[in-house]
C-alpha atoms as a PDB file:
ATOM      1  CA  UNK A   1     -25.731   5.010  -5.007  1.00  0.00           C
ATOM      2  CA  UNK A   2     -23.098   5.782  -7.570  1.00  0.00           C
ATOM      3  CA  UNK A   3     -19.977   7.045  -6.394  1.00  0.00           C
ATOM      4  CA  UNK A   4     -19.055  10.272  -9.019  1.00  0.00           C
ATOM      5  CA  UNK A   5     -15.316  10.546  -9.567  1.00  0.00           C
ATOM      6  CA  UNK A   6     -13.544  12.625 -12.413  1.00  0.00           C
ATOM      7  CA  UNK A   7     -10.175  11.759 -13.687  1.00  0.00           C
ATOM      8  CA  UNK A   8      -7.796  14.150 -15.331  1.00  0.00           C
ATOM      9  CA  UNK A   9      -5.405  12.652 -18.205  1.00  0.00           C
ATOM     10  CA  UNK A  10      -2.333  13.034 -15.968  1.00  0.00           C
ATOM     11  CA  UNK A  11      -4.233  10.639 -13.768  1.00  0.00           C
ATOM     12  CA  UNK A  12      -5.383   8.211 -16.128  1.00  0.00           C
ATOM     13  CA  UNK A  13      -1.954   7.903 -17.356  1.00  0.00           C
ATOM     14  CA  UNK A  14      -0.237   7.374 -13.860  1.00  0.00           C
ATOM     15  CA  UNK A  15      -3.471   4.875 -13.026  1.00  0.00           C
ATOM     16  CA  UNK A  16      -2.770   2.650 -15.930  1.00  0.00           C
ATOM     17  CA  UNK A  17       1.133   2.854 -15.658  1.00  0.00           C
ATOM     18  CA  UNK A  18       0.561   1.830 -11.640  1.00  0.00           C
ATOM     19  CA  UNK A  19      -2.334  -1.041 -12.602  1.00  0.00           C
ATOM     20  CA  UNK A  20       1.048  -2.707 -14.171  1.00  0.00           C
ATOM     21  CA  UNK A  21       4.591  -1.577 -12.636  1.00  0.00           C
ATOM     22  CA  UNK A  22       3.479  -1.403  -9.170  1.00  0.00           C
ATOM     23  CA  UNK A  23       5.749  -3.155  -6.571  1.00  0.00           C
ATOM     24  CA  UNK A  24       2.710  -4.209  -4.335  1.00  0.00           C
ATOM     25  CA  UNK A  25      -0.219  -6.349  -5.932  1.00  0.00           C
ATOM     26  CA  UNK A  26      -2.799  -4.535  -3.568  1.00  0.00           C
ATOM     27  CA  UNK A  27      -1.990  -1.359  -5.551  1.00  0.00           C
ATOM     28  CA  UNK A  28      -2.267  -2.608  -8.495  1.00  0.00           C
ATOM     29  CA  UNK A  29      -5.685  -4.396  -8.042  1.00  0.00           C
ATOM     30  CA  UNK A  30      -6.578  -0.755  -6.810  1.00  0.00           C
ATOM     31  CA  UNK A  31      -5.389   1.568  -9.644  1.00  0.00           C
ATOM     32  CA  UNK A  32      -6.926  -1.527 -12.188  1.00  0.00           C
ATOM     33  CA  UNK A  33     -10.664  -0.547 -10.395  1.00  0.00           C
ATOM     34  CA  UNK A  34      -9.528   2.885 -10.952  1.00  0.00           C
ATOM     35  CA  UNK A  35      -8.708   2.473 -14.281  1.00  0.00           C
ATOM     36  CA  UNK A  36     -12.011   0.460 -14.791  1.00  0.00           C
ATOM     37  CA  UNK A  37     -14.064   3.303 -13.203  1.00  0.00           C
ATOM     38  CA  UNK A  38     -12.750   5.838 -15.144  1.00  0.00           C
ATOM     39  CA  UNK A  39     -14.043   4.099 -18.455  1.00  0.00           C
ATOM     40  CA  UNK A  40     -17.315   3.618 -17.278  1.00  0.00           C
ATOM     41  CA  UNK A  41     -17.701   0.186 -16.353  1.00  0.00           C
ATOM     42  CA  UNK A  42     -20.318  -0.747 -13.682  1.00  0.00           C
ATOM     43  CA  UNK A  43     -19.511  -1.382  -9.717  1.00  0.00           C
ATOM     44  CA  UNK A  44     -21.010  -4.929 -10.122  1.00  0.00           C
ATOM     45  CA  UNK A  45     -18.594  -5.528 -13.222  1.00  0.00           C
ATOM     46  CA  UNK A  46     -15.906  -4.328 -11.500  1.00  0.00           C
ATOM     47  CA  UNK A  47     -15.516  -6.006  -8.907  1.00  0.00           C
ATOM     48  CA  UNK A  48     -15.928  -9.000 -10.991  1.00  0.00           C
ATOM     49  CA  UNK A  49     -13.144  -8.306 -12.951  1.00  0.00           C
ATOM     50  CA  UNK A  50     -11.083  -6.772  -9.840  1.00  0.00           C
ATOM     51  CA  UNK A  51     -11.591  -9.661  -7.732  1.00  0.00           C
ATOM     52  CA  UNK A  52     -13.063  -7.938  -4.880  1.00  0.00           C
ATOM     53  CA  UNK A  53     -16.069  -7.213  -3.381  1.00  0.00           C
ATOM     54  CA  UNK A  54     -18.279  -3.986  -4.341  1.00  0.00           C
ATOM     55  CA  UNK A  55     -17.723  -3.199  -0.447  1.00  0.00           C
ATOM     56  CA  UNK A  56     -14.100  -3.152  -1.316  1.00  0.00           C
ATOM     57  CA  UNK A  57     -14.611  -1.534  -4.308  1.00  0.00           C
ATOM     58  CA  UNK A  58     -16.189   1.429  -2.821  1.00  0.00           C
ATOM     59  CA  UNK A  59     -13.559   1.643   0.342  1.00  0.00           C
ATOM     60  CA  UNK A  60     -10.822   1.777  -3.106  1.00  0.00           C
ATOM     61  CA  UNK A  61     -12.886   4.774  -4.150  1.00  0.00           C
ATOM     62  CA  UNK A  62     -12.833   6.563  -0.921  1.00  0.00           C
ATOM     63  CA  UNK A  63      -9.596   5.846  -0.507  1.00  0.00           C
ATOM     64  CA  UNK A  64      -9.019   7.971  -3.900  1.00  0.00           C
ATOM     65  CA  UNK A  65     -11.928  10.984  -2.831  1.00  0.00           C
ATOM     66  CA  UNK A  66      -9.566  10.898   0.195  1.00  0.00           C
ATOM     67  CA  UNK A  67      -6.322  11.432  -0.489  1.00  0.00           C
ATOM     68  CA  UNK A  68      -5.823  10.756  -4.184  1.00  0.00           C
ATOM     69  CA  UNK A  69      -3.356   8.425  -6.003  1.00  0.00           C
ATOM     70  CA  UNK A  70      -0.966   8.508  -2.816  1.00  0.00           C
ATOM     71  CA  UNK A  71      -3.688   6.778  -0.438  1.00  0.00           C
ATOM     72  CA  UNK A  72      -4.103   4.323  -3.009  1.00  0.00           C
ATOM     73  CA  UNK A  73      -0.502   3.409  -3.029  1.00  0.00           C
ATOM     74  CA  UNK A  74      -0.966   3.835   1.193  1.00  0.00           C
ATOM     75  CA  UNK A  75       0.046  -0.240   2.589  1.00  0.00           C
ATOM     76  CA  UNK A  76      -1.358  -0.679   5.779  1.00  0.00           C
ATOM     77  CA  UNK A  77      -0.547  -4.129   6.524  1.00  0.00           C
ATOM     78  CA  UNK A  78      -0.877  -5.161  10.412  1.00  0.00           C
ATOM     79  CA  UNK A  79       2.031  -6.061  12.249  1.00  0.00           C
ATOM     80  CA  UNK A  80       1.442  -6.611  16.031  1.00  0.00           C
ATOM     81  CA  UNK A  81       4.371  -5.157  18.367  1.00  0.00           C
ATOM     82  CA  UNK A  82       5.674  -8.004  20.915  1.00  0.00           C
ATOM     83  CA  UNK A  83       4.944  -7.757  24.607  1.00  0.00           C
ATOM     84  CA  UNK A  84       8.363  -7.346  24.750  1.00  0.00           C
ATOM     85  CA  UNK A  85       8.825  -4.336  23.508  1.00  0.00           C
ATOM     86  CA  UNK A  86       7.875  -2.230  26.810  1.00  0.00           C
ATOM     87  CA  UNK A  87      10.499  -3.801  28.255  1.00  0.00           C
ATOM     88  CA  UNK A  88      13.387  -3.437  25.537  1.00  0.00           C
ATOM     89  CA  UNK A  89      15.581  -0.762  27.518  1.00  0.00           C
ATOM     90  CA  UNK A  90      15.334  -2.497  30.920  1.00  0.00           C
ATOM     91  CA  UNK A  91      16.152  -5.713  29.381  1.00  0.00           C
ATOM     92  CA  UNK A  92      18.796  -4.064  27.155  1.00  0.00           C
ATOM     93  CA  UNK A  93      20.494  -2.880  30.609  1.00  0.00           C
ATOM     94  CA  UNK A  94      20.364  -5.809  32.793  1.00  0.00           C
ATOM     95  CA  UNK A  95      21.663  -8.016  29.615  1.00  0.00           C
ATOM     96  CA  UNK A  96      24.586  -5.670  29.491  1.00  0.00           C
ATOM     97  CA  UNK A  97      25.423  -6.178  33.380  1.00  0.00           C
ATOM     98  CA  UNK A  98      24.503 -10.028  33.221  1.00  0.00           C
ATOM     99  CA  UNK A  99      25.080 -11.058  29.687  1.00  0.00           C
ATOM    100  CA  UNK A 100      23.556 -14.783  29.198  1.00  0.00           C
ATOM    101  CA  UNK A 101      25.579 -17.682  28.457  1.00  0.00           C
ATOM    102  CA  UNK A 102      22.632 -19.149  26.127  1.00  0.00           C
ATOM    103  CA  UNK A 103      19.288 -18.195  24.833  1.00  0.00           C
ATOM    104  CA  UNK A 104      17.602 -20.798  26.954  1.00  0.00           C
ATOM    105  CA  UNK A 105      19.601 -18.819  29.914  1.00  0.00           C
ATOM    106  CA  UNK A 106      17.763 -15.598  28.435  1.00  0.00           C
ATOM    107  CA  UNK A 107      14.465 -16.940  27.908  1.00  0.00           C
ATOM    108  CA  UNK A 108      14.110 -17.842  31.301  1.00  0.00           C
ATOM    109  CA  UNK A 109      15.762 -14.616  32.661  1.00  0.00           C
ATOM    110  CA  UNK A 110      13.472 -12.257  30.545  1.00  0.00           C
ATOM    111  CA  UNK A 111       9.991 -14.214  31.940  1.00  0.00           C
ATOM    112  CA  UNK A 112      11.307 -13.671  35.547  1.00  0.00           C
ATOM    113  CA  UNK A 113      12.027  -9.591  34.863  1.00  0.00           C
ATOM    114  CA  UNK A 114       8.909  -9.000  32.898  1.00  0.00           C
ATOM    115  CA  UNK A 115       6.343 -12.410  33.041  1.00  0.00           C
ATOM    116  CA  UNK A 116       6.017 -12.659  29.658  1.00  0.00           C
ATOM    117  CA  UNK A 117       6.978 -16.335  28.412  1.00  0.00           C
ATOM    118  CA  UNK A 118       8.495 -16.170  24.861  1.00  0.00           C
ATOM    119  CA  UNK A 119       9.864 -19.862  23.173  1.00  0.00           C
ATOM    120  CA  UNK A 120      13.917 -19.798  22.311  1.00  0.00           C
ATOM    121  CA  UNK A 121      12.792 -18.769  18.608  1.00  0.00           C
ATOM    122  CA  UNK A 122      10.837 -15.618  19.801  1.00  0.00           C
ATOM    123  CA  UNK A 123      13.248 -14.488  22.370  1.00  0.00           C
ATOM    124  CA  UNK A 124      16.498 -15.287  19.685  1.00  0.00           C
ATOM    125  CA  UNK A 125      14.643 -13.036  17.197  1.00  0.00           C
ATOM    126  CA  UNK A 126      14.037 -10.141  19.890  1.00  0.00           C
ATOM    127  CA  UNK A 127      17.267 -10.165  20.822  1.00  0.00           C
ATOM    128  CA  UNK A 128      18.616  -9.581  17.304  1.00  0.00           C
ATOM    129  CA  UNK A 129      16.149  -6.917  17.029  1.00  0.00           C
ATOM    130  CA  UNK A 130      16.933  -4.648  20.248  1.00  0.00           C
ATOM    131  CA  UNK A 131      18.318  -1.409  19.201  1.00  0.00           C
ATOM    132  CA  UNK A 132      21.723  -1.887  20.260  1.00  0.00           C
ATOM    133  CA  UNK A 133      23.006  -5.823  19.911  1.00  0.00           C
ATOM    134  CA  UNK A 134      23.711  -7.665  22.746  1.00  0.00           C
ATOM    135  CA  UNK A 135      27.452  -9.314  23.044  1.00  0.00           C
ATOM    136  CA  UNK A 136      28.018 -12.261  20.941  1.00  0.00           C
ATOM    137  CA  UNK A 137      29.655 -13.903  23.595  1.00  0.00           C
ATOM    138  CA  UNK A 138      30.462 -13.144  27.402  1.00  0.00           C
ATOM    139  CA  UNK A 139      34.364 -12.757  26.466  1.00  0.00           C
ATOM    140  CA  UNK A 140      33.860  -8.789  25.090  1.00  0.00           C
ATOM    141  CA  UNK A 141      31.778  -6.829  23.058  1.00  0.00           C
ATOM    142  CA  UNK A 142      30.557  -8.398  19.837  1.00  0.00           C
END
């Protein structure tokens, strides 16, 4: 079945300017089937020239039936959320009452409170992410 689409000129322009100057590759492989849909071409030749399945290729034209040039431009990349992060405010507090001397003094301190083991690397990085830093040293604030 042939997805139908209709594209105004206002469209077509803003589809080939995106296929081009668009920050994000992903976009621009998606405005380029777009573009290529909009002359004519067929699915199968499309996604040749796209680089991407015809599965893909139709999900790229829902996405557009959907919501348009702005889902197109949509990035959904998945970033999983740390273990940690239930945890951040009750950490955060008992850090501020017992500040640790050394990250190895942290890491084992924040698998006895919550049980989750992190390596030095993993529990450095949350640290510098917590909402409010953590002293820099156990002298004063940082």
């Amino acid at each position: 079945m042939t997805i139908q689409l209709e594209f105004a000129p206002e469209i077509l322009k803003e589809l080939y300017y995106h296929r081009y100057n668009h920050l994000a590759p992903l976009v621009q492989r998606r405005m380029d089937a777009l573009w290529l849909k909009a002359h004519g071409l067929p699915h199968a030749q499309i996604a040749e020239l796209v680089g991407v399945t015809e599965n893909t290729l139709r999900e790229y034209f829902e996405f557009y039936q959907q919501g348009g040039l702005e889902k197109l431009k949509e990035l959904n990349y998945y970033r999983p959320a740390s273990k940690l992060n239930v945890h951040i405010v009750s950490l955060e507090a008992y850090f501020r009452e017992h500040s640790p001397a050394s990250i190895k003094e942290a890491q084992s301190e924040i698998e006895e409170i919550t049980g989750v083991q992190r390596s030095e690397t993993q529990v450095r990085e949350f640290l510098k992410k917590t909402p409010s830093p953590l002293p820099t040293s156990r002298d004063g604030p940082g």
